[in-house]
PDB file of N, CA and C in Angstrom:
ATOM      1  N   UNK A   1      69.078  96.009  92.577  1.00  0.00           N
ATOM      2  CA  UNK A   1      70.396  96.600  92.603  1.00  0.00           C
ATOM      3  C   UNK A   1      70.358  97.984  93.241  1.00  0.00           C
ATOM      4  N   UNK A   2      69.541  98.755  92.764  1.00  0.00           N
ATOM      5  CA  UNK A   2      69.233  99.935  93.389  1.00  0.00           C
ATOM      6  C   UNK A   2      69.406  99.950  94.885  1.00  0.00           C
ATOM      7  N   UNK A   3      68.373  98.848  95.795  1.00  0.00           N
ATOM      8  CA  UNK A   3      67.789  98.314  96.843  1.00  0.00           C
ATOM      9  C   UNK A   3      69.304  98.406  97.762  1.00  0.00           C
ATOM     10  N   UNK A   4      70.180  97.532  97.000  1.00  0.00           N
ATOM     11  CA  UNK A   4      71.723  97.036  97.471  1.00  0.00           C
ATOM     12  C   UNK A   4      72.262  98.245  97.360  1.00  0.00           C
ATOM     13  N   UNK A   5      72.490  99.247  96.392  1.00  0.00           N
ATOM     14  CA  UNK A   5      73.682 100.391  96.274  1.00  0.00           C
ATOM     15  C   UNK A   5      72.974 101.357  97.488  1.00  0.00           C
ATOM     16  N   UNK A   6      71.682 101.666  97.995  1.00  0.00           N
ATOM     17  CA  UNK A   6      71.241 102.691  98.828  1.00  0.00           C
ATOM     18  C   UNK A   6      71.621 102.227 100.104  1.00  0.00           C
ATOM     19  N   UNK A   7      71.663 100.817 100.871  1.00  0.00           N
ATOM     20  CA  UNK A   7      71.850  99.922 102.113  1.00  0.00           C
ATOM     21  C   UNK A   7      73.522  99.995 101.920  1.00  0.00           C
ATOM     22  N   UNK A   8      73.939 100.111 100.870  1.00  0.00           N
ATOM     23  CA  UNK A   8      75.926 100.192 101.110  1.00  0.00           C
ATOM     24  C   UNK A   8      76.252 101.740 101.230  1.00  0.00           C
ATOM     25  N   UNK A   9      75.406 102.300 100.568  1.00  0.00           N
ATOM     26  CA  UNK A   9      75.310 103.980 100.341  1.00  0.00           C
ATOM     27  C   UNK A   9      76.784 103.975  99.764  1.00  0.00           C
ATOM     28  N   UNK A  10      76.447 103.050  98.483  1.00  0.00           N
ATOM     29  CA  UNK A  10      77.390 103.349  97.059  1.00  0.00           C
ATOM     30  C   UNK A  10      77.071 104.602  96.216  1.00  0.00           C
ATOM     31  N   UNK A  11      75.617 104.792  96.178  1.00  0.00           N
ATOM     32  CA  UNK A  11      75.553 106.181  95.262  1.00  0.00           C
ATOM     33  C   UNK A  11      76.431 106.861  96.222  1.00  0.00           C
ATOM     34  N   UNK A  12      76.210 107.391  97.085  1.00  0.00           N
ATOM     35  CA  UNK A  12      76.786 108.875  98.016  1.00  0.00           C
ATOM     36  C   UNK A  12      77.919 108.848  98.147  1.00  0.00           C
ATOM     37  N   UNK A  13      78.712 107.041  97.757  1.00  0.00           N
ATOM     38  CA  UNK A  13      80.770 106.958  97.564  1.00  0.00           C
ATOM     39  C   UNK A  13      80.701 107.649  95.883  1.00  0.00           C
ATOM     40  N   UNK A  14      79.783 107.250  95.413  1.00  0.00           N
ATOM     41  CA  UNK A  14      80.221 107.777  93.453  1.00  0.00           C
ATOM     42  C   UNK A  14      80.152 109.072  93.173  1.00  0.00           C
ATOM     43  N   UNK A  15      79.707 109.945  94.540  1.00  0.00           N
ATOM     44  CA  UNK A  15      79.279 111.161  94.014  1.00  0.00           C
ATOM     45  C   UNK A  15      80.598 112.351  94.061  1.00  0.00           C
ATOM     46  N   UNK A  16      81.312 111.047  95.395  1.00  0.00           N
ATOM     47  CA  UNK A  16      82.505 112.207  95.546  1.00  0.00           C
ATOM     48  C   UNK A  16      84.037 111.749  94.981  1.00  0.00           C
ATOM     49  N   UNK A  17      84.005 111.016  93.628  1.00  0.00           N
ATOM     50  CA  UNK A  17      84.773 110.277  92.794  1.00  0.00           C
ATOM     51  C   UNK A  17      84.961 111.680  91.768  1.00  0.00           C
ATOM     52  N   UNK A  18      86.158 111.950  91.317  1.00  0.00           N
ATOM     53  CA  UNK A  18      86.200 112.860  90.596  1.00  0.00           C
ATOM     54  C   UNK A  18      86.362 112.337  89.096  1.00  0.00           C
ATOM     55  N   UNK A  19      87.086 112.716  88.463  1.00  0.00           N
ATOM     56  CA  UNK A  19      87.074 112.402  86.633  1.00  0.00           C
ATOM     57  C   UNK A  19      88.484 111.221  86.987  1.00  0.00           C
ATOM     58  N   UNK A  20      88.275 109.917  85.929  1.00  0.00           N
ATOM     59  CA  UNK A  20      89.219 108.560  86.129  1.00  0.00           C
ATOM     60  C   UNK A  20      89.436 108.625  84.921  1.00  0.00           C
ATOM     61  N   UNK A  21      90.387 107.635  84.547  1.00  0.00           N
ATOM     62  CA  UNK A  21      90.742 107.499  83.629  1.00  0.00           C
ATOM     63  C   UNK A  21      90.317 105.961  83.002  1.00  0.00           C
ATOM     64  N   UNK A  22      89.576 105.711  82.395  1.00  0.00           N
ATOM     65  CA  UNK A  22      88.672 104.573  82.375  1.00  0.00           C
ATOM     66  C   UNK A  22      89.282 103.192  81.903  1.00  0.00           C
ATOM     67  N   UNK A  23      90.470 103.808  80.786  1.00  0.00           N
ATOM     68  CA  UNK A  23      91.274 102.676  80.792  1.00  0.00           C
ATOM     69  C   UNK A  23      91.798 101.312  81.959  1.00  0.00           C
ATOM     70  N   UNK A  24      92.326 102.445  82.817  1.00  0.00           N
ATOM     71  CA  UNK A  24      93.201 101.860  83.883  1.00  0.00           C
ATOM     72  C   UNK A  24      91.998 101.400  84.810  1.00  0.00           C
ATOM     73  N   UNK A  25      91.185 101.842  85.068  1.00  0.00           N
ATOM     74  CA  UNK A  25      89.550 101.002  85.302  1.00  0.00           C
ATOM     75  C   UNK A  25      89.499  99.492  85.117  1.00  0.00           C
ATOM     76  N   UNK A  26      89.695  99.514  83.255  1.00  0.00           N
ATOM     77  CA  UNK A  26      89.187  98.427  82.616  1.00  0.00           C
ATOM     78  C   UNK A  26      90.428  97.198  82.735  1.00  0.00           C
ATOM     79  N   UNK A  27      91.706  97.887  82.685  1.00  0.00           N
ATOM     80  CA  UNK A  27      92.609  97.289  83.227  1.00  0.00           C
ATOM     81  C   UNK A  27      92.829  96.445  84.627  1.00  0.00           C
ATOM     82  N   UNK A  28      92.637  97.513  85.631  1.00  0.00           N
ATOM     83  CA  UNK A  28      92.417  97.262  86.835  1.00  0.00           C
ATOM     84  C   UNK A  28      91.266  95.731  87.029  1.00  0.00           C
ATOM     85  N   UNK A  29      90.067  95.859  86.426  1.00  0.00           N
ATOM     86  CA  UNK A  29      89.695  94.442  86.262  1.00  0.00           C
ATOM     87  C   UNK A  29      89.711  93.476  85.788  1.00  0.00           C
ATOM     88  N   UNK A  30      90.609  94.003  84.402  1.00  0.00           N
ATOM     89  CA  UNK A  30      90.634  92.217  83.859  1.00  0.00           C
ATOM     90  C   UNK A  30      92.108  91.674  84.555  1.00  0.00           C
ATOM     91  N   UNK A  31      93.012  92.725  84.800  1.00  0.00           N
ATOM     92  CA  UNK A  31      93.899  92.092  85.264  1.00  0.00           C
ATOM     93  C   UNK A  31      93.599  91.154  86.978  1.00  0.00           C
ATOM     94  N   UNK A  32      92.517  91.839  87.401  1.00  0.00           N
ATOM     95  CA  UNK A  32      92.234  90.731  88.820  1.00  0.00           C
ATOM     96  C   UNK A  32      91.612  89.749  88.814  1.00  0.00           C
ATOM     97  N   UNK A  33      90.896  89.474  87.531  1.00  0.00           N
ATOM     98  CA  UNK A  33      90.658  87.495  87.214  1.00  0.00           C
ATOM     99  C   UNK A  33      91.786  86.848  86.918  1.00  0.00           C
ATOM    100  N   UNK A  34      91.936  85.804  87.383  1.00  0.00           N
ATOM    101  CA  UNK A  34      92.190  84.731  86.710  1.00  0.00           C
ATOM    102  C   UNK A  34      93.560  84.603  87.845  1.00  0.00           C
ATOM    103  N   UNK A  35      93.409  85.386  89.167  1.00  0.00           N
ATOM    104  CA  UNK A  35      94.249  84.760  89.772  1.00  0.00           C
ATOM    105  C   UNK A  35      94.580  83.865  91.311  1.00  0.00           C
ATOM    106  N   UNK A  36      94.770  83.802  92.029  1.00  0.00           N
ATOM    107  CA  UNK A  36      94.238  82.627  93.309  1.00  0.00           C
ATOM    108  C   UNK A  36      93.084  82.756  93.904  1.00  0.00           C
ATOM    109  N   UNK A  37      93.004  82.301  94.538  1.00  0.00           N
ATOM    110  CA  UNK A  37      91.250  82.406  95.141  1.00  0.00           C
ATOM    111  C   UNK A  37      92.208  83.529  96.409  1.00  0.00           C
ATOM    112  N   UNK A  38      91.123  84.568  96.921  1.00  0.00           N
ATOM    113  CA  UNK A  38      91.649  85.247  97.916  1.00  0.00           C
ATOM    114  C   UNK A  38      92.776  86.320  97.615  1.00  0.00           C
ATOM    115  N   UNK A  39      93.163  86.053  96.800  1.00  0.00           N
ATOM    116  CA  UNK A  39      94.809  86.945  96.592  1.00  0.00           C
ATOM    117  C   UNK A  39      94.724  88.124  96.306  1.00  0.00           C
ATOM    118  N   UNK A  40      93.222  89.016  96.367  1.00  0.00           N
ATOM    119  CA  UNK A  40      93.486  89.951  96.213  1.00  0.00           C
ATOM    120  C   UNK A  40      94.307  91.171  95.451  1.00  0.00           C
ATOM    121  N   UNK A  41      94.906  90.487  94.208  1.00  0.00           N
ATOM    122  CA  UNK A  41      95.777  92.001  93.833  1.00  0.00           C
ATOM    123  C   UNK A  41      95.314  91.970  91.940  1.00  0.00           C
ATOM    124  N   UNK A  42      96.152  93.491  91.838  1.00  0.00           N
ATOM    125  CA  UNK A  42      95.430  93.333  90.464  1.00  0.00           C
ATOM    126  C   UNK A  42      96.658  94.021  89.846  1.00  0.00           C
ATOM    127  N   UNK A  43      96.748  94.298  88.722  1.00  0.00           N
ATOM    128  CA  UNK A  43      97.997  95.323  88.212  1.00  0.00           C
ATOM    129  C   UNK A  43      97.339  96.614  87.276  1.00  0.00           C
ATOM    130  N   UNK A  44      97.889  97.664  87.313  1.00  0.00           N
ATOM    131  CA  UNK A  44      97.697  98.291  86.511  1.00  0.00           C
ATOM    132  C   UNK A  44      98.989  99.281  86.260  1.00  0.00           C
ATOM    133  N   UNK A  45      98.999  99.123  84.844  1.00  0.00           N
ATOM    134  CA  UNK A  45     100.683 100.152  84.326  1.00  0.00           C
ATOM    135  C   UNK A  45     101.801  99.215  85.126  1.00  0.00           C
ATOM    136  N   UNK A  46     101.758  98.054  85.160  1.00  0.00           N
ATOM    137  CA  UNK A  46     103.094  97.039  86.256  1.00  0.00           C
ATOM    138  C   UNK A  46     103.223  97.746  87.764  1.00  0.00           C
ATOM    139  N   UNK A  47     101.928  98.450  88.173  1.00  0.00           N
ATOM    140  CA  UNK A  47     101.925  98.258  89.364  1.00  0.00           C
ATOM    141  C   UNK A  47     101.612  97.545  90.261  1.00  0.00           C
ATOM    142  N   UNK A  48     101.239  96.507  91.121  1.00  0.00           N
ATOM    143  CA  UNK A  48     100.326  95.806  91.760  1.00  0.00           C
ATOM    144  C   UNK A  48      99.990  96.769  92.650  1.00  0.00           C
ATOM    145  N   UNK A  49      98.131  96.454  92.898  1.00  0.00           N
ATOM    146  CA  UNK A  49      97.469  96.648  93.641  1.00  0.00           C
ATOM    147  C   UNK A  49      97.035  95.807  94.417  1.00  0.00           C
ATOM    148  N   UNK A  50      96.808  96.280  95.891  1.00  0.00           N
ATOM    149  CA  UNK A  50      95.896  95.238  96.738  1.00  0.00           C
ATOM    150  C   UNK A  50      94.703  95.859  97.039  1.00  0.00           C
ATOM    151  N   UNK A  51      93.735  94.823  96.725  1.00  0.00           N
ATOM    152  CA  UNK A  51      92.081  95.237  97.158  1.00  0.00           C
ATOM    153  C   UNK A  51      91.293  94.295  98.011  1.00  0.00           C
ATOM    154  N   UNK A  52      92.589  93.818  98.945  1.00  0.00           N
ATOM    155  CA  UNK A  52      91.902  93.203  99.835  1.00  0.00           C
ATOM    156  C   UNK A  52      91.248  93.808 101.096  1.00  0.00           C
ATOM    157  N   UNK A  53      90.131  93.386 101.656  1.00  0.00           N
ATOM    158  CA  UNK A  53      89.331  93.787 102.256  1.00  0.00           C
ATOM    159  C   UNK A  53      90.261  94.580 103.649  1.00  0.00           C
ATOM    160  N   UNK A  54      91.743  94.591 104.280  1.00  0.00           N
ATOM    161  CA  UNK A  54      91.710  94.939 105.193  1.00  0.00           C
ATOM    162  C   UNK A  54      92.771  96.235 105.179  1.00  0.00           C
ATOM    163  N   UNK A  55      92.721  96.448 103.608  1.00  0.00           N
ATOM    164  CA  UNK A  55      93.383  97.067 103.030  1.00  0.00           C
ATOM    165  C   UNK A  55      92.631  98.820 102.555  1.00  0.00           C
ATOM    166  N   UNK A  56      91.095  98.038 101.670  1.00  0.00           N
ATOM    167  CA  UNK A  56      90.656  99.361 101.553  1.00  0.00           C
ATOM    168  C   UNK A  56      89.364  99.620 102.736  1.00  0.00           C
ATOM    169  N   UNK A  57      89.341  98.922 104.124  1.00  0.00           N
ATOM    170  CA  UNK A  57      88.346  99.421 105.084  1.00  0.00           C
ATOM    171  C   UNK A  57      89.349 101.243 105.557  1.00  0.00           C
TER     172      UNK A  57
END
């Protein structure tokens, strides 16, 4: 895992993440199972989000 986060250079995206609110985190993912294959969105607070790929490049 390590191997994978240094080749995406995920540590060096986490470093410049400031303070979250962890709820809306935990929200943010359970609300994005359980819905079409591909569809990309998630809700949090009755917002929808999209986290599809051509969205957050």
């Amino acid at each position: 895992m390590q191997e994978t986060a240094e080749q995406y250079r995920w540590i060096d995206f986490n470093t410049i993440i400031g303070k979250c609110n962890i709820s809306w985190v935990e929200e943010f993912y359970a609300n994005a199972l359980g819905y079409a294959v591909d569809d990309y969105t998630s809700t949090v607070r009755g917002k929808t989000i999209s986290y599809a790929p051509d969205v957050i490049d």
